[in-house]
N, C-alpha and C. Protein backbone atom coordinates (compact mmCIF):
# COMPACT_ATOMS: atom_id res chain seq x y z
N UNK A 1 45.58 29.84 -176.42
CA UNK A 1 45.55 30.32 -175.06
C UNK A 1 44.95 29.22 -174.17
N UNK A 2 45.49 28.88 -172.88
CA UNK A 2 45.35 28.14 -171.59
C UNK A 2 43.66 28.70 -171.08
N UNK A 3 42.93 28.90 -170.80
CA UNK A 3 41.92 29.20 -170.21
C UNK A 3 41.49 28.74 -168.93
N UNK A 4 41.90 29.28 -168.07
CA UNK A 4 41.21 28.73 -166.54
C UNK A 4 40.09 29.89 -166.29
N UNK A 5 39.12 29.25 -165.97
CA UNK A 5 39.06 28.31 -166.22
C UNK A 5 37.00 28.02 -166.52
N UNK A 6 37.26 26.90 -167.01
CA UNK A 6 35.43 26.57 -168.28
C UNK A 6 34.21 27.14 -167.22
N UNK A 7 34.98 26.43 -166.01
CA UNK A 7 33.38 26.00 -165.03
C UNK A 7 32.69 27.20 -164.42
N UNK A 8 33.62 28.24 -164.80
CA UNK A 8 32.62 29.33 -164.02
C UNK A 8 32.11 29.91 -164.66
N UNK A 9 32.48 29.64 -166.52
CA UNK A 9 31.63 30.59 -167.53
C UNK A 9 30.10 29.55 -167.44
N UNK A 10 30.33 27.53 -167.31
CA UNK A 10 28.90 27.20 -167.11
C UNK A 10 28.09 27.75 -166.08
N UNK A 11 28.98 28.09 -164.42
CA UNK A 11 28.04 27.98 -163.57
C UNK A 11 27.31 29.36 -164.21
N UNK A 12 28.02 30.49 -164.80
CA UNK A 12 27.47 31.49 -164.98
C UNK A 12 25.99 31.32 -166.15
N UNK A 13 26.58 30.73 -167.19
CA UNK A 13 25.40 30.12 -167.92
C UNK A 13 24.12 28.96 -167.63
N UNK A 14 24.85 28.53 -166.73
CA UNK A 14 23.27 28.05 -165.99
C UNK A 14 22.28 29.02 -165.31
N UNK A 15 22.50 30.33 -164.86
CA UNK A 15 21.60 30.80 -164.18
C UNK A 15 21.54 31.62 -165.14
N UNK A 16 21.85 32.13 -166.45
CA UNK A 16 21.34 32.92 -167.57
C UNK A 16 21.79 32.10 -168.84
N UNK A 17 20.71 31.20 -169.39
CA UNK A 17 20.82 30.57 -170.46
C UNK A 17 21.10 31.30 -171.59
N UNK A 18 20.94 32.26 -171.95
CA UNK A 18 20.93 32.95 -172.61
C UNK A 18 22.72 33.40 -173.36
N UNK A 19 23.27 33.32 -171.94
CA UNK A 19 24.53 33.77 -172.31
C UNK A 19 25.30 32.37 -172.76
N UNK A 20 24.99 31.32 -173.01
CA UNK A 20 25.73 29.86 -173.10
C UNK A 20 26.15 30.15 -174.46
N UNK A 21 25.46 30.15 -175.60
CA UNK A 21 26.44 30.64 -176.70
C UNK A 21 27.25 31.17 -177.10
N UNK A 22 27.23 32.76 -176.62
CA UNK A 22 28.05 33.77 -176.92
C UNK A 22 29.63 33.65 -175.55
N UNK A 23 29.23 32.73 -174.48
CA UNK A 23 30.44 32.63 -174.14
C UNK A 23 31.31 31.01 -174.23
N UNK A 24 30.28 30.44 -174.89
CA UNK A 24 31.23 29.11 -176.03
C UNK A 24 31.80 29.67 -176.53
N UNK A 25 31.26 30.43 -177.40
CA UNK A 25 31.99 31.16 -178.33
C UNK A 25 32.92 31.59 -178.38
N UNK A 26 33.00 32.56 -177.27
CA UNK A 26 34.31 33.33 -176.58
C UNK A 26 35.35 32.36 -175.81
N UNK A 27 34.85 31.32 -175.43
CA UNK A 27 35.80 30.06 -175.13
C UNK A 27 36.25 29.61 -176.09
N UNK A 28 35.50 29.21 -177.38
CA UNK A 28 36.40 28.90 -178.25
C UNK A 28 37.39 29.42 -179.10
N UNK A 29 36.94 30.68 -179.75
CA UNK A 29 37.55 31.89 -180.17
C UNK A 29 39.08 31.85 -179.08
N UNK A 30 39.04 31.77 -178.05
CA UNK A 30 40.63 32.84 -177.22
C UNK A 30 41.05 31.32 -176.97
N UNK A 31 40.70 30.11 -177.14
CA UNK A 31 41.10 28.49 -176.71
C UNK A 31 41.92 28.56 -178.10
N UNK A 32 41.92 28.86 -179.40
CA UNK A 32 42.21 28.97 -180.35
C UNK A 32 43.30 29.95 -180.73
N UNK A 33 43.54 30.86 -180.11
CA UNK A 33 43.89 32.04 -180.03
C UNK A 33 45.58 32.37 -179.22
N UNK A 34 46.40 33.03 -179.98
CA UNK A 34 47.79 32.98 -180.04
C UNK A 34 47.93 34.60 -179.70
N UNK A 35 47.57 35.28 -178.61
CA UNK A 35 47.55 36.68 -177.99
C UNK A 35 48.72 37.10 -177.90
N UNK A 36 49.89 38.01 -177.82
CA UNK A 36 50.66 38.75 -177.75
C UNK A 36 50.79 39.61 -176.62
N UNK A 37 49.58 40.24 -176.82
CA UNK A 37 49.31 41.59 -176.46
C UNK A 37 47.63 41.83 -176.62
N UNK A 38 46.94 42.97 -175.71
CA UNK A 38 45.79 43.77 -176.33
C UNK A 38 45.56 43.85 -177.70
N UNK A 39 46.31 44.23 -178.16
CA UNK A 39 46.27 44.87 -179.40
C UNK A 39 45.76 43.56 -180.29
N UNK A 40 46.41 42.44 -180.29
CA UNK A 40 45.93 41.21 -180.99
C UNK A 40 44.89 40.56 -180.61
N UNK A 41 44.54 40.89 -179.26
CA UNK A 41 43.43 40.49 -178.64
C UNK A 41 41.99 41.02 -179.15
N UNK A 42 42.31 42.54 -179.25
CA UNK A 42 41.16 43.28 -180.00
C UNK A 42 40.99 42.61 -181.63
N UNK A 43 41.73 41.96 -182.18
CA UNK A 43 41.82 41.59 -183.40
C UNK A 43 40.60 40.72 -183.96
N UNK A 44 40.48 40.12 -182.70
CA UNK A 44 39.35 38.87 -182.50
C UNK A 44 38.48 39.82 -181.81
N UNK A 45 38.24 40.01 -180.90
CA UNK A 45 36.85 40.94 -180.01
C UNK A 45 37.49 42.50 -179.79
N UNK A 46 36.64 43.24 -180.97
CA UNK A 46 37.32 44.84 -180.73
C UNK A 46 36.63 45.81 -179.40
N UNK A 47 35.97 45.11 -179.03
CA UNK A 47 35.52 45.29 -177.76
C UNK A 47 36.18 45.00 -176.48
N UNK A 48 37.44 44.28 -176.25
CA UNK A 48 38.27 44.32 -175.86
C UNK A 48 38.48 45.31 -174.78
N UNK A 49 38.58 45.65 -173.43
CA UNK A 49 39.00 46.47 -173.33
C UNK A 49 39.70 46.47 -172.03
N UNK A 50 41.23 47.08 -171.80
CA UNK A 50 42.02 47.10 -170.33
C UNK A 50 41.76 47.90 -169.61
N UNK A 51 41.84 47.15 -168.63
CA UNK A 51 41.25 47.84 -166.87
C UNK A 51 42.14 47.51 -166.33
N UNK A 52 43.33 48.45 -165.95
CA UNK A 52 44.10 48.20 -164.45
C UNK A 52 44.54 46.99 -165.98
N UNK A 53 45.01 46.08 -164.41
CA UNK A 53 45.68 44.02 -164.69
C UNK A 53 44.57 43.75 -165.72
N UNK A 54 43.73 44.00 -165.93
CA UNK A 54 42.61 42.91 -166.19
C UNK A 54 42.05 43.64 -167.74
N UNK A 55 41.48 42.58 -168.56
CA UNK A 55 41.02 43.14 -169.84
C UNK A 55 39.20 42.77 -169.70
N UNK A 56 38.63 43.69 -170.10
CA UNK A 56 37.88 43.17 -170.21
C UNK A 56 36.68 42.80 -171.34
N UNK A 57 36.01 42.10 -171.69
CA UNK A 57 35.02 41.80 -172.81
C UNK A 57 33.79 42.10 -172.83
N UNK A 58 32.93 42.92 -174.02
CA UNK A 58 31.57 42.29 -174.00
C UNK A 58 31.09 41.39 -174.47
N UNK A 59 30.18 40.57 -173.70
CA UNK A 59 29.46 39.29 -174.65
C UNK A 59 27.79 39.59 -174.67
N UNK A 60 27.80 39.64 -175.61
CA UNK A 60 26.16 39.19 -176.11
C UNK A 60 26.12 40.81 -176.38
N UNK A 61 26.28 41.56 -176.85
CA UNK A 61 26.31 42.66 -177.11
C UNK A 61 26.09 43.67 -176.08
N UNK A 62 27.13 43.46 -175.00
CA UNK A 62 27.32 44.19 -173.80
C UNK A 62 26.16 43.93 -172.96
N UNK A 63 25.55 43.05 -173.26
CA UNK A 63 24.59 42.51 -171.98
C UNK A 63 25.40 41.96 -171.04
N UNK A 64 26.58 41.15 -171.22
CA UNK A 64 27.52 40.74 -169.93
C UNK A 64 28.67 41.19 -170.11
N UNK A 65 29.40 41.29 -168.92
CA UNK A 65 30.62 41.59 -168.81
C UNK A 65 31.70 40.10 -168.99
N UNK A 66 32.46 39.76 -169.32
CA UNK A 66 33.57 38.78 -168.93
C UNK A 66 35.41 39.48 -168.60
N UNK A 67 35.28 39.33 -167.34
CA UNK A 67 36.67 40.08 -166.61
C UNK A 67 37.61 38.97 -166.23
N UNK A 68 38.88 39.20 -167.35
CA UNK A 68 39.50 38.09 -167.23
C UNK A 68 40.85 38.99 -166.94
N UNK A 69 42.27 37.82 -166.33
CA UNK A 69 43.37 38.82 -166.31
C UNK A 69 44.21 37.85 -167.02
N UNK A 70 44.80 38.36 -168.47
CA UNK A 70 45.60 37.78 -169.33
C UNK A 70 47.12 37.74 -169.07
N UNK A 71 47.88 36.79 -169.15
CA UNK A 71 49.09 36.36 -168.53
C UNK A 71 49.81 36.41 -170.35
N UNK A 72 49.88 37.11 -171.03
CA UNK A 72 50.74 36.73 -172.26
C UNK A 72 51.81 36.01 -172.36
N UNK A 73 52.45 35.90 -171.43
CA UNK A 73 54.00 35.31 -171.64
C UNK A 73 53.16 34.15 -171.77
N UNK A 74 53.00 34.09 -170.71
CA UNK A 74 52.52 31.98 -170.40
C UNK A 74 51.32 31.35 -171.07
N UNK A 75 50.54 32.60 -171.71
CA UNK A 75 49.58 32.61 -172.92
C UNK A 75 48.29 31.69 -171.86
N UNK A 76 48.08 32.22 -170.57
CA UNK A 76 47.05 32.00 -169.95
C UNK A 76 46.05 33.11 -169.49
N UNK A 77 44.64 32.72 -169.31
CA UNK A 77 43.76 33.74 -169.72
C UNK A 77 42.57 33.28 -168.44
N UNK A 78 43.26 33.81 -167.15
CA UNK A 78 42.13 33.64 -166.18
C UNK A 78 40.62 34.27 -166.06
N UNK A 79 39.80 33.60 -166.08
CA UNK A 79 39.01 33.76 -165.76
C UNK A 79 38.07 34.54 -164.38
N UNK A 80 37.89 36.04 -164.41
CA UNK A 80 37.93 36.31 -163.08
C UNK A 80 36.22 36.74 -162.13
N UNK A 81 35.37 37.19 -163.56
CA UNK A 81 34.15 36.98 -162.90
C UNK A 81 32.86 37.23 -164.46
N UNK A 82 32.15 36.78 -164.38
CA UNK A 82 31.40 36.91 -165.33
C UNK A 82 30.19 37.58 -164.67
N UNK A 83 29.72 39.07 -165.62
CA UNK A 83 28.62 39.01 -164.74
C UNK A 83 27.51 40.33 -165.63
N UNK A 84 26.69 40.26 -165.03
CA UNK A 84 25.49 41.20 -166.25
C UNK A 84 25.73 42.28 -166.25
N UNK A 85 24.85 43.18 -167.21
CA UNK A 85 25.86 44.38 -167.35
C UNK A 85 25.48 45.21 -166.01
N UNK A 86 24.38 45.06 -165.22
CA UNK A 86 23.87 45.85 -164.25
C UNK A 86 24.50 45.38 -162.92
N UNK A 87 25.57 44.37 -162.36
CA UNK A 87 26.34 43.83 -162.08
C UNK A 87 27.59 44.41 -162.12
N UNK A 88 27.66 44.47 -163.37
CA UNK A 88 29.43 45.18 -163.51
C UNK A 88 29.26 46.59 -163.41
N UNK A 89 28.74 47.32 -163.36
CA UNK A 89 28.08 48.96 -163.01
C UNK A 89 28.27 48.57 -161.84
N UNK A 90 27.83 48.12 -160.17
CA UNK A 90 27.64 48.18 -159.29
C UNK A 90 29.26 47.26 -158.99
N UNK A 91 29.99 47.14 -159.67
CA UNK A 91 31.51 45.93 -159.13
C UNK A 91 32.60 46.81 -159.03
N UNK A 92 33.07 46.54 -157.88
CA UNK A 92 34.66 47.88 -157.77
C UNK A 92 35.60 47.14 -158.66
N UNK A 93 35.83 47.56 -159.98
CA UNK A 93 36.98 46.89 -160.54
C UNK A 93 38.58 47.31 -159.92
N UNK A 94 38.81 48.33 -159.54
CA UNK A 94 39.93 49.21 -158.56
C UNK A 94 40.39 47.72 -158.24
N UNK A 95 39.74 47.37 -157.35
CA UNK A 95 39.57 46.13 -156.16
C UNK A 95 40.66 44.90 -156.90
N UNK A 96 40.04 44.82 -157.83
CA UNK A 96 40.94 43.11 -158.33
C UNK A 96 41.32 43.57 -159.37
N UNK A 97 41.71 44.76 -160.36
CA UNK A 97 42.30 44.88 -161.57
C UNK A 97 43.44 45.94 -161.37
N UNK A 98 43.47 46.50 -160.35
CA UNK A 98 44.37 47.84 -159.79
C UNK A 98 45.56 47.63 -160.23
N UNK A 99 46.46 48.26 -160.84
CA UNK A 99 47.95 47.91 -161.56
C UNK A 99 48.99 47.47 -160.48
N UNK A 100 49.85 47.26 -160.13
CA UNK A 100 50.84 47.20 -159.07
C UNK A 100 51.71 47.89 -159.51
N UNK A 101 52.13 49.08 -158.21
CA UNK A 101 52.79 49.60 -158.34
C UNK A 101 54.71 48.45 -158.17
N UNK A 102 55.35 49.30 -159.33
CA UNK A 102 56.46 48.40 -159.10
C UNK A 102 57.69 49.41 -158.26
């Protein structure tokens, strides 16, 4: 998988050191990673979970959120906000993950 993109999982890990491992990790893990679908996605992190457009992850054992919106065809995996879990409680996901109606 394409990952756009690195710099906002550092800026995020600079102001919580804490999270720099567990979202290497998760950079490296889905950088590695040949997705399909959800379903293969959970394969690797069963925590996994879809919202609306957007899937989302726990890292560090649901201490952070990582809200990304996965493009399967083109096997790219945007990056859309990283943020603590008391953060993502207070974030309108509606807002940026809402399905489109077709």
């Amino acid at each position: 998988m394409h990952i756009i993109s690195k710099p906002r999982l550092r800026e995020f890990w600079l102001q919580n050191s804490d999270a720099e491992v567990p979202l290497s990790t998760w950079y490296k893990q889905s950088k590695k990673a040949d997705w399909k679908n959800i379903a293969e996605t959970r394969k690797i992190f069963s925590n996994a979970d879809s919202v609306g457009e957007c899937t989302v992850f726990d890292i560090d054992g649901n201490k952070y959120r990582l809200i990304t919106k996965i493009n399967y065809k083109t096997k790219i995996v945007y990056i859309r906000f990283v943020l603590t879990h008391l953060e993502y409680d207070k974030y309108k996901l509606k807002d940026d993950c809402r399905r489109r109606k077709i």
